[in-house]
Protein backbone atom coordinates (compact mmCIF):
# COMPACT_ATOMS: atom_id res chain seq x y z
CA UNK A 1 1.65 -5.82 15.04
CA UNK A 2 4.54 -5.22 13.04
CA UNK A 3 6.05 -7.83 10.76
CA UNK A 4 10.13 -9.14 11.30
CA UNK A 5 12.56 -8.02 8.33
CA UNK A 6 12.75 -11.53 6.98
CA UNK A 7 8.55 -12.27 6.48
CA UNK A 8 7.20 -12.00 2.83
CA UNK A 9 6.47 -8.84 1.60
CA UNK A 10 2.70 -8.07 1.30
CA UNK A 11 1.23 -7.77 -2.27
CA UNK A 12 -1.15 -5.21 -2.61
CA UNK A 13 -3.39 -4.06 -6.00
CA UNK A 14 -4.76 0.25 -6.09
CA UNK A 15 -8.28 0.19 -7.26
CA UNK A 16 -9.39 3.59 -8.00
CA UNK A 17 -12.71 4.98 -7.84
CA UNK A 18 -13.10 5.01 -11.28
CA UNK A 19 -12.26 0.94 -11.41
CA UNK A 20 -9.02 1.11 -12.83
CA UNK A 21 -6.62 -1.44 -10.77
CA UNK A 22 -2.69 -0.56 -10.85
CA UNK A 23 -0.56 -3.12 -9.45
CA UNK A 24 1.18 -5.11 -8.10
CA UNK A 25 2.95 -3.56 -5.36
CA UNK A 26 5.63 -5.22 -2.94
CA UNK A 27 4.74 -3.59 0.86
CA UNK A 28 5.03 -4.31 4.21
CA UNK A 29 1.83 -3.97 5.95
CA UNK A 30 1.26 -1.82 9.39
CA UNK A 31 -1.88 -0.76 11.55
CA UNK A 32 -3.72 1.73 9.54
CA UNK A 33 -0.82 2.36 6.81
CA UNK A 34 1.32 0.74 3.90
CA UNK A 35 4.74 2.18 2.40
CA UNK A 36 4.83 1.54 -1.32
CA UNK A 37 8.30 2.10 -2.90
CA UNK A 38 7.40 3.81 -5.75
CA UNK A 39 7.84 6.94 -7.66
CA UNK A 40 4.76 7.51 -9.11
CA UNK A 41 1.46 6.02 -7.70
CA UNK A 42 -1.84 6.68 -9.06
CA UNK A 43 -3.96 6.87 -6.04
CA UNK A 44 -5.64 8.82 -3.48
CA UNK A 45 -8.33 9.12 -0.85
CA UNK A 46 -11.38 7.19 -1.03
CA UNK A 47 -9.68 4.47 -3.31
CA UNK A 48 -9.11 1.19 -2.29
CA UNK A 49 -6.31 -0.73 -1.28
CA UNK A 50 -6.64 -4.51 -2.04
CA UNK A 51 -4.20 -6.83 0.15
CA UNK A 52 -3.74 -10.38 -1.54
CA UNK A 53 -2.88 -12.89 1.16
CA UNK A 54 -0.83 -16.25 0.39
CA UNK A 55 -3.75 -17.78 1.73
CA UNK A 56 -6.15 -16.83 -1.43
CA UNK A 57 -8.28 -14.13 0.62
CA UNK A 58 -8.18 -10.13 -0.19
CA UNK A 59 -8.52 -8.28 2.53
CA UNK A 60 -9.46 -4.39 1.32
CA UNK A 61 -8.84 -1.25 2.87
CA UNK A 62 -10.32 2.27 1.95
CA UNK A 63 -7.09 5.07 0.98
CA UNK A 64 -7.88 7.86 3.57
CA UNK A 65 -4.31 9.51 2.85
CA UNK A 66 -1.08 9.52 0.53
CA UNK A 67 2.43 11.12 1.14
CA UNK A 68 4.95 11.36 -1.06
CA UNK A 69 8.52 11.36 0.84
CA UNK A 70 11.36 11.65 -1.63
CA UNK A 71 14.54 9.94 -1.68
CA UNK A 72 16.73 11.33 1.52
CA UNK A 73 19.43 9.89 3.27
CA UNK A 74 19.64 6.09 2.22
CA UNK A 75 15.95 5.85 1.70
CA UNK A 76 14.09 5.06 -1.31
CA UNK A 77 11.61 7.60 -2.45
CA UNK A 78 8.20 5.87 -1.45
CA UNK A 79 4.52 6.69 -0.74
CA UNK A 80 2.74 6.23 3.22
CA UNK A 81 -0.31 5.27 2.39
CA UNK A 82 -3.32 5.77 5.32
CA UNK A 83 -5.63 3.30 5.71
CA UNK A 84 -9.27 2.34 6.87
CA UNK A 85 -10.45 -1.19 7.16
CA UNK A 86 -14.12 -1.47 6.10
């Protein structure tokens, strides 16, 4: 279910395999993927995506994916990230 334009933005942390956290990041949450507005981000497949909820719970995801689509056209440069719920 996707989110209307005016909800909160979703805060998200990257922790990587090797337990290094970057973060945080402003998103908007979908089914099975996150854009993250951002140039550079340290992350990849098998990390973990950690989604901090107003409500105090952290809901994580496992990284299966990450694209880089540069800026184009009136659109940020940003990163789709894939996700798996665990």
């Amino acid at each position: 279910m996707e989110q209307p334009l005016n909800s909160p933005l979703d805060i998200v942390y990257i922790l990587r395999i090797d337990g290094t956290r970057f973060g945080p990041f402003e998103t908007r949450l979908e089914p099975n993927k996150a854009l993250i507005w951002e140039v550079t981000l340290n992350a990849g497949a098998g990390d973990t995506l950690e989604h901090h909820r107003p409500d105090g719970e952290v809901v994580s995801y496992v990284i299966t994916n990450t694209h880089f689509q540069p800026q184009m056209a009136g659109i940020e440069a940003h990163y789709t990230v894939r996700l798996r719920y665990d």
